[in-house]
PDB file of N, CA and C in Angstrom:
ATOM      1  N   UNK A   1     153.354  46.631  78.262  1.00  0.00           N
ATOM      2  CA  UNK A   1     152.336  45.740  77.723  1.00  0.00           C
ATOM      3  C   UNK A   1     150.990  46.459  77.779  1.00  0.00           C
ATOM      4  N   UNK A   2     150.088  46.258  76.533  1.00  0.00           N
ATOM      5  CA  UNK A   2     148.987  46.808  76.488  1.00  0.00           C
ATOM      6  C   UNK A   2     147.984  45.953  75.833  1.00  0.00           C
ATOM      7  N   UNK A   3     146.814  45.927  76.023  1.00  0.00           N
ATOM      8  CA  UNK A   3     145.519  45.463  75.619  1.00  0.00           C
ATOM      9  C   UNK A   3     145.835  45.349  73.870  1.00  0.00           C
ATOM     10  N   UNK A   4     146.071  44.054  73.380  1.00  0.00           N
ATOM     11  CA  UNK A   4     145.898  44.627  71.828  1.00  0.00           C
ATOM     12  C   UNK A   4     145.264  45.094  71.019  1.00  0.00           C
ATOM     13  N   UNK A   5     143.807  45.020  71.588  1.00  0.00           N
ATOM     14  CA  UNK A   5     142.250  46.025  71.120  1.00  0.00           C
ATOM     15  C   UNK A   5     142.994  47.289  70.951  1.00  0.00           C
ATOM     16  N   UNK A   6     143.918  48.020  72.134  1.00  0.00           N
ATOM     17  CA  UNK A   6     144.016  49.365  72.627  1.00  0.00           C
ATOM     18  C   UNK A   6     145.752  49.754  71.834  1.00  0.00           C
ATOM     19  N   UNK A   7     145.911  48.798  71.015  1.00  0.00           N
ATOM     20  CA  UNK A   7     147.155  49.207  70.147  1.00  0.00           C
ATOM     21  C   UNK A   7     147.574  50.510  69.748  1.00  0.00           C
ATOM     22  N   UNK A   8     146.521  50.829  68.600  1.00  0.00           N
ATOM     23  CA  UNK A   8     146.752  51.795  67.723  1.00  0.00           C
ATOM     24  C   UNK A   8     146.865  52.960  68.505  1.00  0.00           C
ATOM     25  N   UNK A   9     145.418  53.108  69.226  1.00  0.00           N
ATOM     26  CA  UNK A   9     145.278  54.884  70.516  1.00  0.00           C
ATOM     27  C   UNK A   9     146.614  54.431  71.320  1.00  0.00           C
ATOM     28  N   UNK A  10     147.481  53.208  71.685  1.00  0.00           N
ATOM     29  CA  UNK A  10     148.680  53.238  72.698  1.00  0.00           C
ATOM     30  C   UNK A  10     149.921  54.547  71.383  1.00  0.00           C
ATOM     31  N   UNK A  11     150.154  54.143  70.700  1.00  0.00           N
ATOM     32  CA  UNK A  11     150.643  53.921  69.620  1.00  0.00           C
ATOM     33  C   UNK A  11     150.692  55.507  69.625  1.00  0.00           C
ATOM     34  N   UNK A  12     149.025  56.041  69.568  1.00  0.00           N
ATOM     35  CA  UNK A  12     148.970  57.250  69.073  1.00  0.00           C
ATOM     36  C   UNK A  12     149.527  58.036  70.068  1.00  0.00           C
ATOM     37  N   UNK A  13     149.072  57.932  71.634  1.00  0.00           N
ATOM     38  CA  UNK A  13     149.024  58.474  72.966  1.00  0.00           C
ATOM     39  C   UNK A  13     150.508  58.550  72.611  1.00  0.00           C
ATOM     40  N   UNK A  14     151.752  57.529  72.496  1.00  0.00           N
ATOM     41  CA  UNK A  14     153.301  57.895  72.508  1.00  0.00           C
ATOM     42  C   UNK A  14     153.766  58.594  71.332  1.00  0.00           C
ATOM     43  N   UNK A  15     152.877  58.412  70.117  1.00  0.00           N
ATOM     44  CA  UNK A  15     153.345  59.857  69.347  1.00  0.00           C
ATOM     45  C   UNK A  15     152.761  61.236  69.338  1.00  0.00           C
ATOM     46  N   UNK A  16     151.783  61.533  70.249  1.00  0.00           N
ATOM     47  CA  UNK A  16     151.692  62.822  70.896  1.00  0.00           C
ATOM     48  C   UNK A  16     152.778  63.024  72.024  1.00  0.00           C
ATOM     49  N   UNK A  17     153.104  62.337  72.812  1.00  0.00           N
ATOM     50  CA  UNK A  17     154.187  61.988  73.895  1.00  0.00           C
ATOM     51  C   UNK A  17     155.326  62.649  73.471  1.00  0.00           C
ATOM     52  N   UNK A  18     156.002  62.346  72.232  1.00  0.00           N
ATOM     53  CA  UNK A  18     157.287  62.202  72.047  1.00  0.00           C
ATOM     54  C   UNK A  18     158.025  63.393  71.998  1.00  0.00           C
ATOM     55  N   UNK A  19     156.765  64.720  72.082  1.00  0.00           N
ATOM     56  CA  UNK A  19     157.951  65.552  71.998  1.00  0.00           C
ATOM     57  C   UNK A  19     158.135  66.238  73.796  1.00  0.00           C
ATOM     58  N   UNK A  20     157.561  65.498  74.117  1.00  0.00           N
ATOM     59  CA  UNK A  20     157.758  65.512  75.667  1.00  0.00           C
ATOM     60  C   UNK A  20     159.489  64.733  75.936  1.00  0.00           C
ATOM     61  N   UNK A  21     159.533  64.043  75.559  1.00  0.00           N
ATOM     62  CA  UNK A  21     160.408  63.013  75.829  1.00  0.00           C
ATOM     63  C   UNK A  21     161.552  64.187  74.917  1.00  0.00           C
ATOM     64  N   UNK A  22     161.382  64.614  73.689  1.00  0.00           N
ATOM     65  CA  UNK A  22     163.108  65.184  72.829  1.00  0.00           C
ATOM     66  C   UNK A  22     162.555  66.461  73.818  1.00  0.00           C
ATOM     67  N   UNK A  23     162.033  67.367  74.018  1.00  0.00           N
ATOM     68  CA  UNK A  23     162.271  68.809  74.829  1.00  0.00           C
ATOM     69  C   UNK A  23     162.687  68.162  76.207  1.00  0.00           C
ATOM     70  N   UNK A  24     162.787  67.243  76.645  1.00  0.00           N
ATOM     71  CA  UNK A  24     163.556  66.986  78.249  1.00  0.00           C
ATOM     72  C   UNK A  24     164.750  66.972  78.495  1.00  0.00           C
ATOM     73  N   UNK A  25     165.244  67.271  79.071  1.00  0.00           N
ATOM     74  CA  UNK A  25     166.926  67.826  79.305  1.00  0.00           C
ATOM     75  C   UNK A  25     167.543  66.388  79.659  1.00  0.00           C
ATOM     76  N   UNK A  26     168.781  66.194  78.466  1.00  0.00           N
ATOM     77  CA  UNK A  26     169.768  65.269  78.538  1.00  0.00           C
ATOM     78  C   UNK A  26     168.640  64.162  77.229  1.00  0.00           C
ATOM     79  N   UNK A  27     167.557  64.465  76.839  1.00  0.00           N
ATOM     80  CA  UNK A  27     166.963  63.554  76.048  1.00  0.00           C
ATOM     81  C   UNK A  27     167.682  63.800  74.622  1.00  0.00           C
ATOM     82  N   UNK A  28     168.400  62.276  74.009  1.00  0.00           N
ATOM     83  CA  UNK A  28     169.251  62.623  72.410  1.00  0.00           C
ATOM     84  C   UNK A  28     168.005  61.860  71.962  1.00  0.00           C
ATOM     85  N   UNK A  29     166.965  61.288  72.384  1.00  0.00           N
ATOM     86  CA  UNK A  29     166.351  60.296  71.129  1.00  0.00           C
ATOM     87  C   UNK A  29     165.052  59.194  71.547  1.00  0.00           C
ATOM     88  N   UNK A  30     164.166  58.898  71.093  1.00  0.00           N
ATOM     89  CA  UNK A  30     163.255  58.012  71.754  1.00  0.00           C
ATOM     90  C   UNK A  30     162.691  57.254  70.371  1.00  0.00           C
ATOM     91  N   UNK A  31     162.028  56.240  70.551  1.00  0.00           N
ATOM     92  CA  UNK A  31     161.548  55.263  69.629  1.00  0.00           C
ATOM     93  C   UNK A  31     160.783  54.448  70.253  1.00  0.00           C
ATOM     94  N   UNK A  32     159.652  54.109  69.855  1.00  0.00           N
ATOM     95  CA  UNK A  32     158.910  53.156  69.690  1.00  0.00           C
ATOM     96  C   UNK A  32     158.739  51.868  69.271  1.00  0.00           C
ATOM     97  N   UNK A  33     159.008  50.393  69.900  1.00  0.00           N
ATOM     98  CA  UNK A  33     159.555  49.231  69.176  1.00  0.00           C
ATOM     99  C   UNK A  33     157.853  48.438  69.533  1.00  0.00           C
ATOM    100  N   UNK A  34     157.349  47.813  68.424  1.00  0.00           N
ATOM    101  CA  UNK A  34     156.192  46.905  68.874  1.00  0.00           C
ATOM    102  C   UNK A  34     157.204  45.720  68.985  1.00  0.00           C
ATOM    103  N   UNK A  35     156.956  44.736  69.846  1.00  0.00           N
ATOM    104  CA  UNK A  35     157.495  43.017  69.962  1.00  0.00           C
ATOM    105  C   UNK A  35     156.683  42.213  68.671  1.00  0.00           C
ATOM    106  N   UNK A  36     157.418  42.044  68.069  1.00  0.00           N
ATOM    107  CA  UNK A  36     156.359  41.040  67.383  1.00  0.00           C
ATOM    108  C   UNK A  36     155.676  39.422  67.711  1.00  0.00           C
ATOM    109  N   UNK A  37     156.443  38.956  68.291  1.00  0.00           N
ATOM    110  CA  UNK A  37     155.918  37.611  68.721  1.00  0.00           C
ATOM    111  C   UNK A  37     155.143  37.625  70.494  1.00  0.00           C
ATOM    112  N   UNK A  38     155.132  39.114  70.657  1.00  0.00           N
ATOM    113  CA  UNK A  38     153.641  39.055  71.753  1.00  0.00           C
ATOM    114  C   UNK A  38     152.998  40.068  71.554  1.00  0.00           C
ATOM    115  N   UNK A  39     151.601  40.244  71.184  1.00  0.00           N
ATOM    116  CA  UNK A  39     150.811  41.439  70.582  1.00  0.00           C
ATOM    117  C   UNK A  39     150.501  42.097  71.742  1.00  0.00           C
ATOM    118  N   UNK A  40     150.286  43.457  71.730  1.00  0.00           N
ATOM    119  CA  UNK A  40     150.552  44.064  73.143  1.00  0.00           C
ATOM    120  C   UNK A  40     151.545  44.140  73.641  1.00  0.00           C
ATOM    121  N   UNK A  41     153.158  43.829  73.302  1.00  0.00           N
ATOM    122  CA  UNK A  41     154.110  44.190  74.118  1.00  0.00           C
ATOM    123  C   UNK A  41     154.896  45.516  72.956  1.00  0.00           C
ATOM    124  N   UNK A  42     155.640  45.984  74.113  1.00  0.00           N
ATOM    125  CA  UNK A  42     156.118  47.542  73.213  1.00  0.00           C
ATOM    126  C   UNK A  42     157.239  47.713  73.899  1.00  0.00           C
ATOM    127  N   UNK A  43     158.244  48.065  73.235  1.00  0.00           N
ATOM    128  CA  UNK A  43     159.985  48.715  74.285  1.00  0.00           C
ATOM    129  C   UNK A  43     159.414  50.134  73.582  1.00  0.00           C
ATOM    130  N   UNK A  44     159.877  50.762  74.425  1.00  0.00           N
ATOM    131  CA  UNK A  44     160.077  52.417  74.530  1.00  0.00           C
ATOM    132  C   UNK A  44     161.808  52.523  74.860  1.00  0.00           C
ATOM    133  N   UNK A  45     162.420  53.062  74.006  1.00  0.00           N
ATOM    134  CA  UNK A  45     163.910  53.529  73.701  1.00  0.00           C
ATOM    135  C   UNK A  45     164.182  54.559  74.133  1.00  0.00           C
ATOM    136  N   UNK A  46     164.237  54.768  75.303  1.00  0.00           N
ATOM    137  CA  UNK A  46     165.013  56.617  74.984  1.00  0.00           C
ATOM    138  C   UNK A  46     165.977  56.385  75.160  1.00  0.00           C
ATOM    139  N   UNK A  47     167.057  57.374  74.448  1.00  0.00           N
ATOM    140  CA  UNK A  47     168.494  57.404  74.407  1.00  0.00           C
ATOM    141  C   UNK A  47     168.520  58.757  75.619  1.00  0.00           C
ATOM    142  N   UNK A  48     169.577  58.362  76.437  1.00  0.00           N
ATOM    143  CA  UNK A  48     169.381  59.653  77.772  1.00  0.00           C
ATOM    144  C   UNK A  48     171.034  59.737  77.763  1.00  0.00           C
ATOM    145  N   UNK A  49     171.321  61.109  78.587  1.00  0.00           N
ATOM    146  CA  UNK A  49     172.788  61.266  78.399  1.00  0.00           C
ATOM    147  C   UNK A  49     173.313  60.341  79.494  1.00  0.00           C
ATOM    148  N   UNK A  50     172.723  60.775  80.426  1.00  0.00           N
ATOM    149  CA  UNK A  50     172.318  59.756  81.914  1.00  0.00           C
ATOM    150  C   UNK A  50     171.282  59.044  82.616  1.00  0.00           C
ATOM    151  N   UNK A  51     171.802  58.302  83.045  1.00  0.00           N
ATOM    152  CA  UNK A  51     170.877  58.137  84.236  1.00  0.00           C
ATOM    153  C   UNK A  51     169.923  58.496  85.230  1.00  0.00           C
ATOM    154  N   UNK A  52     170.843  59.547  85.670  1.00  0.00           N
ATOM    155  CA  UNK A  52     170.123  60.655  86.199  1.00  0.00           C
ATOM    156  C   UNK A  52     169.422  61.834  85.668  1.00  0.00           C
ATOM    157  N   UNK A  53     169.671  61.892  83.927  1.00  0.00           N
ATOM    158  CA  UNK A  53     168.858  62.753  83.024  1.00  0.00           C
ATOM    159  C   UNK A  53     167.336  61.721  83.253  1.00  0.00           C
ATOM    160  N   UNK A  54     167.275  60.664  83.052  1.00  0.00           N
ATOM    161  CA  UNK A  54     166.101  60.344  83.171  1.00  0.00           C
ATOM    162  C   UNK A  54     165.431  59.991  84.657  1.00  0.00           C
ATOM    163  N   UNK A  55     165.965  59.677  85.706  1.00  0.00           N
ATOM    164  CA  UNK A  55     165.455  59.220  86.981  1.00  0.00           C
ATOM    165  C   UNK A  55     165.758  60.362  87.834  1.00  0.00           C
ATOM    166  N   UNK A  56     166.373  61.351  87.715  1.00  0.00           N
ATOM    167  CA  UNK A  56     166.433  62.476  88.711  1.00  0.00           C
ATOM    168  C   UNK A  56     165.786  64.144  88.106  1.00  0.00           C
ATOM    169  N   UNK A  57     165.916  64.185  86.683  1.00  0.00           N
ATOM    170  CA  UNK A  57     165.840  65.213  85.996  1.00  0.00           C
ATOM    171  C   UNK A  57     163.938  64.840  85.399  1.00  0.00           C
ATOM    172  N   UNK A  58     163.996  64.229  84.720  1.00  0.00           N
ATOM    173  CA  UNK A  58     163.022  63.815  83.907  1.00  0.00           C
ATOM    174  C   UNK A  58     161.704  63.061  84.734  1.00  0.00           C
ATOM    175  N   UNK A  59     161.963  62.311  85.609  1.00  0.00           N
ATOM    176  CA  UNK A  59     160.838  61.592  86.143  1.00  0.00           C
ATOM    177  C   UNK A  59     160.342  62.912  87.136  1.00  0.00           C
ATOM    178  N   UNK A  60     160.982  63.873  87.535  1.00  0.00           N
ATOM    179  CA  UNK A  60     160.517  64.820  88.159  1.00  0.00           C
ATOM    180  C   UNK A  60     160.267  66.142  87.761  1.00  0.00           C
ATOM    181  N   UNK A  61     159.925  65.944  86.288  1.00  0.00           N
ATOM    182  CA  UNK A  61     159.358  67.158  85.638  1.00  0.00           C
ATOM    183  C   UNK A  61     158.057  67.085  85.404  1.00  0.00           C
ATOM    184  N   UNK A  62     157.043  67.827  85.327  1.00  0.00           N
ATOM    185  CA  UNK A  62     155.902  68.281  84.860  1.00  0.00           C
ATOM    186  C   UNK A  62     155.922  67.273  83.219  1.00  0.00           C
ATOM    187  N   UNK A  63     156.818  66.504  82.359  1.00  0.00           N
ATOM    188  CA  UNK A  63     156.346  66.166  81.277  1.00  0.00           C
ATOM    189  C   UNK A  63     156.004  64.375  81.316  1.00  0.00           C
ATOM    190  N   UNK A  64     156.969  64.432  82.739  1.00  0.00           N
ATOM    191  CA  UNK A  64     156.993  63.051  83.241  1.00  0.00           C
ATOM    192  C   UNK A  64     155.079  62.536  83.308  1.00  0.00           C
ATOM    193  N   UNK A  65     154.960  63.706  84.079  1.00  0.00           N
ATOM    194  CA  UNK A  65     153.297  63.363  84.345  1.00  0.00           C
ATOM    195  C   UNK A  65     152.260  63.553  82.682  1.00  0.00           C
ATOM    196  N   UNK A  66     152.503  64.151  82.474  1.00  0.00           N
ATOM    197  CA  UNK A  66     151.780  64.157  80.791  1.00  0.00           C
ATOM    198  C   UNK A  66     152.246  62.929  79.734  1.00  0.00           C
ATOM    199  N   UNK A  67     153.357  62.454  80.067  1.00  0.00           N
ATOM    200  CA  UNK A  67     153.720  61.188  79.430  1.00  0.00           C
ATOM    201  C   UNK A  67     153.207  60.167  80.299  1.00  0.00           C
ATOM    202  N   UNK A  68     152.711  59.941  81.843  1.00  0.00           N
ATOM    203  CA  UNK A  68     151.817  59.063  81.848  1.00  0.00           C
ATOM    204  C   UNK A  68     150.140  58.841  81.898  1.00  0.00           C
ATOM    205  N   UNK A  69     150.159  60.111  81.997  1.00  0.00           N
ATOM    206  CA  UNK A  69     148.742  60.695  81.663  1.00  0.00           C
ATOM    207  C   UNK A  69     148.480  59.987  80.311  1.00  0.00           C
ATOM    208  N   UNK A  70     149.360  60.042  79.027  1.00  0.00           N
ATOM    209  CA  UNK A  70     148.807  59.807  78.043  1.00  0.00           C
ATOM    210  C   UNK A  70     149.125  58.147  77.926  1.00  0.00           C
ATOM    211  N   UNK A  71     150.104  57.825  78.489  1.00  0.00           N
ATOM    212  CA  UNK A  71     150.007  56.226  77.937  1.00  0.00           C
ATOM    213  C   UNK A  71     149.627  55.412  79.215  1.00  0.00           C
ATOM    214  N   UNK A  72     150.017  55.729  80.346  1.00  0.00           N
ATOM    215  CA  UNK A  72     149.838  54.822  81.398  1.00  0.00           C
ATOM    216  C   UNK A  72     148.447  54.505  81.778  1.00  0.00           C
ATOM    217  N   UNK A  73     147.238  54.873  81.209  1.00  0.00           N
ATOM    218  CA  UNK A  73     146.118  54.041  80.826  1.00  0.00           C
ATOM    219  C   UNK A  73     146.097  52.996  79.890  1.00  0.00           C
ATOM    220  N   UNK A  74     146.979  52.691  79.255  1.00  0.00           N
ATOM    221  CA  UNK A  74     146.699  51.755  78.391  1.00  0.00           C
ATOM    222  C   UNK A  74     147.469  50.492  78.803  1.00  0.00           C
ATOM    223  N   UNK A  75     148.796  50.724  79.808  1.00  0.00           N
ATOM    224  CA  UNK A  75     149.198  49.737  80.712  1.00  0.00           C
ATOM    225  C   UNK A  75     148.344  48.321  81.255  1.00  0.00           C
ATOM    226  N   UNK A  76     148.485  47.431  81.068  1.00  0.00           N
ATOM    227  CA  UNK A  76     148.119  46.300  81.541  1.00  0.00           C
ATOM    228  C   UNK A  76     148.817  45.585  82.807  1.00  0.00           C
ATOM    229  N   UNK A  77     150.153  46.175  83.059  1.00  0.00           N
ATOM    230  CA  UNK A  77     150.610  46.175  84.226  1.00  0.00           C
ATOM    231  C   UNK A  77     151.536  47.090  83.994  1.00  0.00           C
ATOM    232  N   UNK A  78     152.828  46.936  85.465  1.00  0.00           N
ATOM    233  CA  UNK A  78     153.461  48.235  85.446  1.00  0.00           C
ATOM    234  C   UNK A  78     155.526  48.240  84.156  1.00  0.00           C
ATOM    235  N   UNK A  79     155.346  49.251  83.808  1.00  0.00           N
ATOM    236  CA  UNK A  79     156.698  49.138  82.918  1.00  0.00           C
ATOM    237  C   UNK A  79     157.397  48.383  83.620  1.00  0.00           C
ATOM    238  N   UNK A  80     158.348  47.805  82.823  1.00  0.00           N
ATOM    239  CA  UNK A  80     160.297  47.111  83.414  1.00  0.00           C
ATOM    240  C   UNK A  80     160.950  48.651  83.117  1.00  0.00           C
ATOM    241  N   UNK A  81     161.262  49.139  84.014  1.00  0.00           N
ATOM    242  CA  UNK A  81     162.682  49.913  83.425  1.00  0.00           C
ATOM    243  C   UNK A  81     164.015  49.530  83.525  1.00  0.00           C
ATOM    244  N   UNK A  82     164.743  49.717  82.342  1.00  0.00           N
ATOM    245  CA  UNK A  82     165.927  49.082  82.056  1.00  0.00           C
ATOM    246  C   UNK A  82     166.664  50.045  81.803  1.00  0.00           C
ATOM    247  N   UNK A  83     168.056  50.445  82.625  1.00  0.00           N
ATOM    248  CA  UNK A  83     169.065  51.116  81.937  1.00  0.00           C
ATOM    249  C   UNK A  83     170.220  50.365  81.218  1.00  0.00           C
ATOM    250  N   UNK A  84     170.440  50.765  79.956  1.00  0.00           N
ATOM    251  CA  UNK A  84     171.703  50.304  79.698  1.00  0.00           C
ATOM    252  C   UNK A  84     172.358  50.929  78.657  1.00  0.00           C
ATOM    253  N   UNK A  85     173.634  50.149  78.486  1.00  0.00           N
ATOM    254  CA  UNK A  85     175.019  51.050  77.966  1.00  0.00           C
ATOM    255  C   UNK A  85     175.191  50.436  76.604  1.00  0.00           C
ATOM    256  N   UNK A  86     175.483  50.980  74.982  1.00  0.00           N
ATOM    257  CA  UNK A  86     175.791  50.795  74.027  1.00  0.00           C
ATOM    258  C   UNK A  86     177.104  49.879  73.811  1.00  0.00           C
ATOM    259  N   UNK A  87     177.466  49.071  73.791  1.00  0.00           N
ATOM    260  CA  UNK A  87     178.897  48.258  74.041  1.00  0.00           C
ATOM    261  C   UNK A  87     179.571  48.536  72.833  1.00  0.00           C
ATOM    262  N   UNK A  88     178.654  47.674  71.775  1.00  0.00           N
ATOM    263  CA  UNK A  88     179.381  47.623  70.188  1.00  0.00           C
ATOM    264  C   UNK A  88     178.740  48.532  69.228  1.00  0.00           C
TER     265      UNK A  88
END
């Protein structure tokens, strides 16, 4: 969730981001979703091979910190992180 004044620079900050997120090991994919029925809310998608590609590999790289460098100012409070599995 972000300030909706601070949309567009959120917006921009994760598409400078993104190639942080595809050069990270085990990263197949990331996307950007705005919510539409709450202004200021945003899902961030990454597709990871694992779990541990993103919480053991990735949160402890050098890009981890430049990906919150660039968006985690625009935070209004702190992310949900959610893992989950493709069913259908």
């Amino acid at each position: 969730t972000v300030d909706p004044a601070s949309a567009e620079a959120f917006e921009a900050a994760v598409r400078q981001a993104k190639p942080l997120f595809l050069a990270a090991e085990g990263c197949q994919g990331m996307r950007l979703e705005r919510v539409i029925e709450v202004p200021g809310r945003y899902l961030l998608r990454v597709d990871w091979d694992s779990v541990e590609a993103h919480m053991d590999v990735f949160r402890n790289a050098p890009a981890f910190q430049e990906w919150r460098a660039l968006a985690g100012p625009f935070f209004t409070e702190p992310p949900q992180v959610v893992h989950s599995a493709q069913v259908v």
